[in-house]
Protein backbone atom coordinates (compact mmCIF):
# COMPACT_ATOMS: atom_id res chain seq x y z
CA UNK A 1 -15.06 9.66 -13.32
CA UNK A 2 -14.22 10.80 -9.86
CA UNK A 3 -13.96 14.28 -8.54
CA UNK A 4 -10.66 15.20 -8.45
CA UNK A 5 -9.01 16.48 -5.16
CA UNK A 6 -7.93 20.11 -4.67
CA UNK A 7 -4.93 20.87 -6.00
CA UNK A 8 -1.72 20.96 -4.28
CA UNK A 9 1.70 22.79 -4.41
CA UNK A 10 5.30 20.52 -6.07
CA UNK A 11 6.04 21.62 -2.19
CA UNK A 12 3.43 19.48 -1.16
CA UNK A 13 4.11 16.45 -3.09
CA UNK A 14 7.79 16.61 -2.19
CA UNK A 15 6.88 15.66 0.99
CA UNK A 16 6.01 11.87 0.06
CA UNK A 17 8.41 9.53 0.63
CA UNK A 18 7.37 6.85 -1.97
CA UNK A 19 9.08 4.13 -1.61
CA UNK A 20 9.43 0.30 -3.61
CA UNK A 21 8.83 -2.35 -0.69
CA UNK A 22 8.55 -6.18 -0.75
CA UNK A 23 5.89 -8.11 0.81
CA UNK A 24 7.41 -11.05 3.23
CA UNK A 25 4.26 -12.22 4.95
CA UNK A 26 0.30 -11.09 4.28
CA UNK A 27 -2.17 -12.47 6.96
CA UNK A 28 -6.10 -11.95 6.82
CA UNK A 29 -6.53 -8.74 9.79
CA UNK A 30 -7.84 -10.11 12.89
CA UNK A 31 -10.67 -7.73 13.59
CA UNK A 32 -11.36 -6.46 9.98
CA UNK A 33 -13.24 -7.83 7.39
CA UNK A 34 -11.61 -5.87 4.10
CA UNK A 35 -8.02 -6.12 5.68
CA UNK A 36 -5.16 -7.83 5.51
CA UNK A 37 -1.77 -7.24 7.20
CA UNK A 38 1.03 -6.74 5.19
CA UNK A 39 4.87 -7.53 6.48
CA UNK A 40 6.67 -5.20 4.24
CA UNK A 41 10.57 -4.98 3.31
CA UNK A 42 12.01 -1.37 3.25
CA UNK A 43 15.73 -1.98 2.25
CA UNK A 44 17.38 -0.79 5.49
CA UNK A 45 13.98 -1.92 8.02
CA UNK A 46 10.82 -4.22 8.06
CA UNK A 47 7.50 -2.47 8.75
CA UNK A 48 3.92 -3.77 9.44
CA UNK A 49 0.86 -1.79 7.25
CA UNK A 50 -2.90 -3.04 7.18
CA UNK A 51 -4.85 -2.09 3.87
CA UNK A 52 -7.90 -2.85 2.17
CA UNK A 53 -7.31 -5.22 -0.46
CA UNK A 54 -8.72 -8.16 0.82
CA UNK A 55 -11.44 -8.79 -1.66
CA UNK A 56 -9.00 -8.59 -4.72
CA UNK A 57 -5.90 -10.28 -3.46
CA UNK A 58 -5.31 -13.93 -1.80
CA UNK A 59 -2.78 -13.01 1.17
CA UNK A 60 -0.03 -15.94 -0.72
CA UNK A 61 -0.10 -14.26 -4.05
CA UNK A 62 1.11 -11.23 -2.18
CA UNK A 63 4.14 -12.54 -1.22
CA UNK A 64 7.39 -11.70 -2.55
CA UNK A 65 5.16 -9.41 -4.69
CA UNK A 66 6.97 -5.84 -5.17
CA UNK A 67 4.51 -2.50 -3.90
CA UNK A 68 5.17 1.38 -3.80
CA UNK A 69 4.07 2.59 -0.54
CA UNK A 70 4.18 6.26 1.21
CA UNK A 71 7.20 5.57 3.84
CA UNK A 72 6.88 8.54 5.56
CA UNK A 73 2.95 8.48 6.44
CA UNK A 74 2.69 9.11 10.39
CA UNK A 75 1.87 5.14 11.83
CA UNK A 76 -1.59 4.83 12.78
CA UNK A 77 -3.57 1.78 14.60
CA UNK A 78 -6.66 0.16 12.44
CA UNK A 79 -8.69 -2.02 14.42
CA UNK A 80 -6.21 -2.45 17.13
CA UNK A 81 -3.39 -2.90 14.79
CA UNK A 82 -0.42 -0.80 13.95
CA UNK A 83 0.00 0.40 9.78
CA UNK A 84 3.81 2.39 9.64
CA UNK A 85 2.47 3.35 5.52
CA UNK A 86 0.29 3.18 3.20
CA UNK A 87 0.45 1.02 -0.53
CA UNK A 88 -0.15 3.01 -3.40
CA UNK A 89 -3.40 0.76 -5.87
CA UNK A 90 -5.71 1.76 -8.64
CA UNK A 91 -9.25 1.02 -7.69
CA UNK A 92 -11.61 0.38 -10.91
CA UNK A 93 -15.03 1.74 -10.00
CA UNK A 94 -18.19 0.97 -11.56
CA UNK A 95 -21.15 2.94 -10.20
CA UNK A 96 -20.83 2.84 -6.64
CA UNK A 97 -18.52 -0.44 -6.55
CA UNK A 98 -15.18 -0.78 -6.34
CA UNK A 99 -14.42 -4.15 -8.95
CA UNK A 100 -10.75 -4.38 -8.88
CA UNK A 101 -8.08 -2.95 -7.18
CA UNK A 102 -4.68 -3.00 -9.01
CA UNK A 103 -1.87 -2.36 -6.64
CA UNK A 104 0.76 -0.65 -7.81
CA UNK A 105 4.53 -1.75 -8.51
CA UNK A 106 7.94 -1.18 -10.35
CA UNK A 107 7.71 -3.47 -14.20
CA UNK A 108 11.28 -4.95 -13.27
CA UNK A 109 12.71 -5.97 -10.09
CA UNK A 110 14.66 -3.03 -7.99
CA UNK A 111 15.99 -2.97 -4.40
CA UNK A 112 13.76 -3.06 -1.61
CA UNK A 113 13.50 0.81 -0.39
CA UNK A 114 14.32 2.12 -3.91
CA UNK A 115 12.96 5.45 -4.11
CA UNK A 116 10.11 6.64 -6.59
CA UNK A 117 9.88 10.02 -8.11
């Protein structure tokens, strides 16, 4: 089992803006291998974030597909491309491999931007 990370305040998590978020559009990333880019629905805006789930997911099955991502993580580029958040997934490890990642999502259908917490 992995180490857990040092502990943090309720302050601390307070701070996370998770959010539900529908995919519109998933494209392989141009200049990264484990990539893809993910169009995402917000409710009230439509962002762009880039994460590494490439092995485990076809970018079609990930369409329309409901995620939880952090909406307020600070945008940062990834291989010349722009990521405004980050999915939230469940990565089954096995040794030193990574065999599935399970991304994570509401069990019903809510409203793009619905809040989680």
């Amino acid at each position: 089992m992995p180490e857990l990370n040092p502990e943090i305040t309720f302050d601390d998590f307070a701070k996370l803006d998770l959010r539900v978020a529908t995919v519109t559009a998933a494209e392989p990333h141009p200049n990264a291998d484990r990539l893809l880019k993910l169009q995402i629905d917000l409710g009230d805006e439509q962002r762009q974030i880039c994460a590494g789930v490439k092995a485990f997911y076809e970018p079609a099955a990930l369409v329309g597909k409901q995620i939880v991502v952090v909406a307020n993580l600070a945008p940062r580029k990834i291989r010349g491309e722009e990521s405004n958040g980050m999915l939230l997934a469940a990565s089954v490890i096995n040794g030193e491999e990574t065999t599935d990642v399970v991304l994570l999502s509401p069990s019903k259908p809510v409203p793009a931007g619905a809040s989680v917490g």
